[in-house]
PDB file of N, CA and C in Angstrom:
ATOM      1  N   UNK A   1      12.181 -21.367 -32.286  1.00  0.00           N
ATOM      2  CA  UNK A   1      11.378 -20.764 -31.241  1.00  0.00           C
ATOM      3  C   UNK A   1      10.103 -21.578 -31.055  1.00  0.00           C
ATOM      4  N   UNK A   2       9.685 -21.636 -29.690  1.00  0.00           N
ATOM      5  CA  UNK A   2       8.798 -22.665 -29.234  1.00  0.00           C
ATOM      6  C   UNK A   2       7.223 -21.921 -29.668  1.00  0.00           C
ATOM      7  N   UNK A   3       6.195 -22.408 -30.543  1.00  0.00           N
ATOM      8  CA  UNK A   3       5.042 -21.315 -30.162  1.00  0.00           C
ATOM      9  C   UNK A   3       3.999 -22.114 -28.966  1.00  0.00           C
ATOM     10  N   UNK A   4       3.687 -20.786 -28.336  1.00  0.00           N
ATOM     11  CA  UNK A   4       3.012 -20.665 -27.148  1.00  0.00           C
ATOM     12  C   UNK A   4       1.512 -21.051 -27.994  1.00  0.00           C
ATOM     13  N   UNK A   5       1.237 -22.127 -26.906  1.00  0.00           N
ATOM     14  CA  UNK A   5      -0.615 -22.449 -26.537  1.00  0.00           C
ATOM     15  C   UNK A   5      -1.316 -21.440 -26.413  1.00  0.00           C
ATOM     16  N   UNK A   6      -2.444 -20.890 -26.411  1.00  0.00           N
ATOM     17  CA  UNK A   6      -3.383 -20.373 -25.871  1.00  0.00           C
ATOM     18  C   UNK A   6      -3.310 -20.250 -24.664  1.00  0.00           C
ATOM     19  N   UNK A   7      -3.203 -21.140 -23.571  1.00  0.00           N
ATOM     20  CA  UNK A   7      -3.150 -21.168 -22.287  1.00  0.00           C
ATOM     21  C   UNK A   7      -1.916 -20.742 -21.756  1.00  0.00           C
ATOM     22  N   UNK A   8      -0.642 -20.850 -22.257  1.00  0.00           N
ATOM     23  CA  UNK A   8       0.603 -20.355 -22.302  1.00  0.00           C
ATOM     24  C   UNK A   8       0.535 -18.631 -22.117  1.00  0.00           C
ATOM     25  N   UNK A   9      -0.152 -18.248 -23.289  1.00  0.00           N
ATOM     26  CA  UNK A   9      -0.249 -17.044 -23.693  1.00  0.00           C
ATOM     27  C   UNK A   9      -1.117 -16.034 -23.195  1.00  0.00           C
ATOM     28  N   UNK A  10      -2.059 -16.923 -22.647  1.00  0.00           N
ATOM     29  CA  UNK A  10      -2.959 -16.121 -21.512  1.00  0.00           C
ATOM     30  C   UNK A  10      -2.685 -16.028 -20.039  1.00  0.00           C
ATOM     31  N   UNK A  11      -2.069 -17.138 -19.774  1.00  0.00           N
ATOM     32  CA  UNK A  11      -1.093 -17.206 -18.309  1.00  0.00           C
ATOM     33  C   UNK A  11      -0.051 -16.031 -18.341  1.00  0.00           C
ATOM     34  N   UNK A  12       0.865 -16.033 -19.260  1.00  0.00           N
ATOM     35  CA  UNK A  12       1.533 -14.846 -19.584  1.00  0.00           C
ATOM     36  C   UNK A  12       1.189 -13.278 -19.689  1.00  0.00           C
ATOM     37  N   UNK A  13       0.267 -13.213 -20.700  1.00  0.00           N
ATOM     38  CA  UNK A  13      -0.429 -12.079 -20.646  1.00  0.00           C
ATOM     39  C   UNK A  13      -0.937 -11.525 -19.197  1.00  0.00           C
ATOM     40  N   UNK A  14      -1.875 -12.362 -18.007  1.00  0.00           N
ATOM     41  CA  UNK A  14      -2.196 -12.487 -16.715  1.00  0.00           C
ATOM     42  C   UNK A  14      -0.628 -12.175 -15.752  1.00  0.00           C
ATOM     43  N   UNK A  15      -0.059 -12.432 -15.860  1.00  0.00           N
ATOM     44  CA  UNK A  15       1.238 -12.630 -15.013  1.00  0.00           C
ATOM     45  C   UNK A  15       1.766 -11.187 -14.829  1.00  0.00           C
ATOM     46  N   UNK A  16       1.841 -10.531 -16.208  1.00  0.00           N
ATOM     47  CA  UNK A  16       2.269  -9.254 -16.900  1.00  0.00           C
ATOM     48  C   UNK A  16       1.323  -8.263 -16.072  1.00  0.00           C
ATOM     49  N   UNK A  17      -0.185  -8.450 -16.354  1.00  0.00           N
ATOM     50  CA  UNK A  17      -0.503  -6.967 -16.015  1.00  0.00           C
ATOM     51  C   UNK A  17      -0.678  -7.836 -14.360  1.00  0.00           C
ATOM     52  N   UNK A  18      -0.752  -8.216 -13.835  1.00  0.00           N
ATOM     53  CA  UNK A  18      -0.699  -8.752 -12.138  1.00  0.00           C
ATOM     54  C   UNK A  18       0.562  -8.429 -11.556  1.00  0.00           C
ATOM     55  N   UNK A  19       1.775  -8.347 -12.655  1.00  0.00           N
ATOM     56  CA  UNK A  19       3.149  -7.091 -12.066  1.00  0.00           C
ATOM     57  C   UNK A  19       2.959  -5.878 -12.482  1.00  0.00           C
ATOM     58  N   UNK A  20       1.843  -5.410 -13.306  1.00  0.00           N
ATOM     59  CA  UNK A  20       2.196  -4.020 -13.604  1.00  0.00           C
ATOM     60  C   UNK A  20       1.309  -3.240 -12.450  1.00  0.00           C
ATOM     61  N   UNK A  21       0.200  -4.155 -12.763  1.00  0.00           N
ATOM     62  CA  UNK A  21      -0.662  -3.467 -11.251  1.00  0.00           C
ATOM     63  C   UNK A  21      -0.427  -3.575  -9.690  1.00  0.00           C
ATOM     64  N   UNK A  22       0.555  -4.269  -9.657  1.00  0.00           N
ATOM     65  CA  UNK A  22       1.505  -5.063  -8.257  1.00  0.00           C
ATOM     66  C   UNK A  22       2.433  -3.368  -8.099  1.00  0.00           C
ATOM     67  N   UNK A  23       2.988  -3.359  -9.294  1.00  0.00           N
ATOM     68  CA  UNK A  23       4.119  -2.165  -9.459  1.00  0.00           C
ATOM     69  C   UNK A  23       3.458  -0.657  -9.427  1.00  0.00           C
ATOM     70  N   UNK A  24       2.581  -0.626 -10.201  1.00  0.00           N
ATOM     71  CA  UNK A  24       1.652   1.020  -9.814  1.00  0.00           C
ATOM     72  C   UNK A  24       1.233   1.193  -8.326  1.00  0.00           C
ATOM     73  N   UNK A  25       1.003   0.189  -7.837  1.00  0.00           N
ATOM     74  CA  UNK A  25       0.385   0.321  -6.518  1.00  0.00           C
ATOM     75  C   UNK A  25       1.307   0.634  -5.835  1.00  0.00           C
ATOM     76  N   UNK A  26       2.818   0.470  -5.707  1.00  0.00           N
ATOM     77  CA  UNK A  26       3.610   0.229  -4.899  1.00  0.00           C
ATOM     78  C   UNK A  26       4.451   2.138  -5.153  1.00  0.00           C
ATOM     79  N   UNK A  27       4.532   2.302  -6.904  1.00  0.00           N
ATOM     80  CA  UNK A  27       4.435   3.507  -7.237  1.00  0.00           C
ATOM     81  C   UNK A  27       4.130   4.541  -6.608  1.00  0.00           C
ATOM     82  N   UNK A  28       2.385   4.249  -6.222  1.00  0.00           N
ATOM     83  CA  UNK A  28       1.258   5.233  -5.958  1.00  0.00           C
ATOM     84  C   UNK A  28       1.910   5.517  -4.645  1.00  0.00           C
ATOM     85  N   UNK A  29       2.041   4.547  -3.575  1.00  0.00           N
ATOM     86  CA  UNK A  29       2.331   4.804  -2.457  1.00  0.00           C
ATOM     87  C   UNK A  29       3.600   5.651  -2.127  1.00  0.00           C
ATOM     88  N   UNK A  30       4.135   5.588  -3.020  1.00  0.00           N
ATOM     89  CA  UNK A  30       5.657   6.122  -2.349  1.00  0.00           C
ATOM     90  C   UNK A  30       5.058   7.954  -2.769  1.00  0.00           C
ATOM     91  N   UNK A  31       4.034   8.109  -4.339  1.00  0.00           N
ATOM     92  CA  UNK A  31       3.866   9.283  -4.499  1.00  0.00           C
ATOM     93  C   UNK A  31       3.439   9.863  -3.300  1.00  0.00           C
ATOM     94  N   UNK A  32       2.153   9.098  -2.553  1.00  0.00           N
ATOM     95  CA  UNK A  32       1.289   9.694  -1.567  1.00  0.00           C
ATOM     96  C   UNK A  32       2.322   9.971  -0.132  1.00  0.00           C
ATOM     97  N   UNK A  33       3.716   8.670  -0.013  1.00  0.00           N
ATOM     98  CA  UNK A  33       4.089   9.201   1.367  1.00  0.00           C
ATOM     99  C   UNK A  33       5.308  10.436   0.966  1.00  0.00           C
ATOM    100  N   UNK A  34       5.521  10.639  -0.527  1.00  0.00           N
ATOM    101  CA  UNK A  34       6.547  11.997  -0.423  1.00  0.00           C
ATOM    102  C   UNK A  34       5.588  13.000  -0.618  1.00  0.00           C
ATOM    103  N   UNK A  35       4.171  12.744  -0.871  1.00  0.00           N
ATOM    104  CA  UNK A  35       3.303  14.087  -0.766  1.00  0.00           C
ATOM    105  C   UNK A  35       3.078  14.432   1.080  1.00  0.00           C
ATOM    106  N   UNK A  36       3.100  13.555   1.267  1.00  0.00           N
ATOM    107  CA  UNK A  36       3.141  13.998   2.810  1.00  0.00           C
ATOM    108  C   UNK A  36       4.580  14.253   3.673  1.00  0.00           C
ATOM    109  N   UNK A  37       5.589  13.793   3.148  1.00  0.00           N
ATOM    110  CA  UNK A  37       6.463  14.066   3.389  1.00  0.00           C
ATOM    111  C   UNK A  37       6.794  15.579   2.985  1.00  0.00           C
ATOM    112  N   UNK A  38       6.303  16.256   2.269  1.00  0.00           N
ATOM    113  CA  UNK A  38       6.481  17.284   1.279  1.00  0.00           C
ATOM    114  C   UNK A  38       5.292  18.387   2.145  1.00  0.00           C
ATOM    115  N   UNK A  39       4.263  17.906   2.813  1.00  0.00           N
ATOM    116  CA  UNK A  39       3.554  18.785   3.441  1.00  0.00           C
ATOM    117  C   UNK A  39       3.945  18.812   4.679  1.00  0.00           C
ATOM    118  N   UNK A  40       4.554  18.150   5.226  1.00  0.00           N
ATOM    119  CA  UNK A  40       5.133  18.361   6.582  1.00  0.00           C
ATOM    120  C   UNK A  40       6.463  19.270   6.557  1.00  0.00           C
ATOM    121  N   UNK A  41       6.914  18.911   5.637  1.00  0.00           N
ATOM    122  CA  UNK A  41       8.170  20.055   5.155  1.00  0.00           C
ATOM    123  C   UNK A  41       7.748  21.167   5.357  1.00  0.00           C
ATOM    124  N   UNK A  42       6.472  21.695   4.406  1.00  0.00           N
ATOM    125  CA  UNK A  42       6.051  22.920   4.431  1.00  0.00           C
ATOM    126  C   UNK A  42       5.899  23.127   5.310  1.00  0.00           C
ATOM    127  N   UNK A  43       4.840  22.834   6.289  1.00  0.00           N
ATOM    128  CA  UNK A  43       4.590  23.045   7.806  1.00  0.00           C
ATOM    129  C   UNK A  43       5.368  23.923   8.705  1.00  0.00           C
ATOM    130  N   UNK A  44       6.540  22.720   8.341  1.00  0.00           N
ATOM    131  CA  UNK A  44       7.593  23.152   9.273  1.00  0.00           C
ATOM    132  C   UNK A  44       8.179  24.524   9.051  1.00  0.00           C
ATOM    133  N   UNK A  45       8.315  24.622   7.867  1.00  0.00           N
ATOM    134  CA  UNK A  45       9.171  25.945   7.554  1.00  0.00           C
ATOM    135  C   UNK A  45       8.160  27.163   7.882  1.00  0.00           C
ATOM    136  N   UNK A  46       6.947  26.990   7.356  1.00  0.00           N
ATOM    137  CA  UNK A  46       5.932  28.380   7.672  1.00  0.00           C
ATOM    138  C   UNK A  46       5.645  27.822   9.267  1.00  0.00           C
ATOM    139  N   UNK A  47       6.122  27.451   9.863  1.00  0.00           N
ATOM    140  CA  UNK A  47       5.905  27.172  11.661  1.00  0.00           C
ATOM    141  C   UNK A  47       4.597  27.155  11.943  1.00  0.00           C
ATOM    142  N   UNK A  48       3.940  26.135  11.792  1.00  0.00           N
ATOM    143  CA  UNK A  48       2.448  25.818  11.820  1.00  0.00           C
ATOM    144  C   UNK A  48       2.819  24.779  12.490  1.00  0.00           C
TER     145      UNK A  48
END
């Protein structure tokens, strides 16, 4: 097994949370459009 540089290992480390925070964001959004999807539901049914 090859060991990783410093610079290797910090590029890596960087890469990692720049997809995890790439991926929550993308997460967040889908929560916020089925929360609205989910209040328009309601809407509809109590006829508002």
């Amino acid at each position: 097994m090859k060991d990783l540089s410093s610079d290797d290992l910090l590029r890596f480390c960087r890469t990692n949370v720049s997809t995890f925070f790439s991926l929550a964001a993308e997460a967040f959004e889908g929560v916020q459009q089925l929360a609205g999807l989910n209040r328009q539901a309601g809407s509809a049914i109590r006829g508002i």
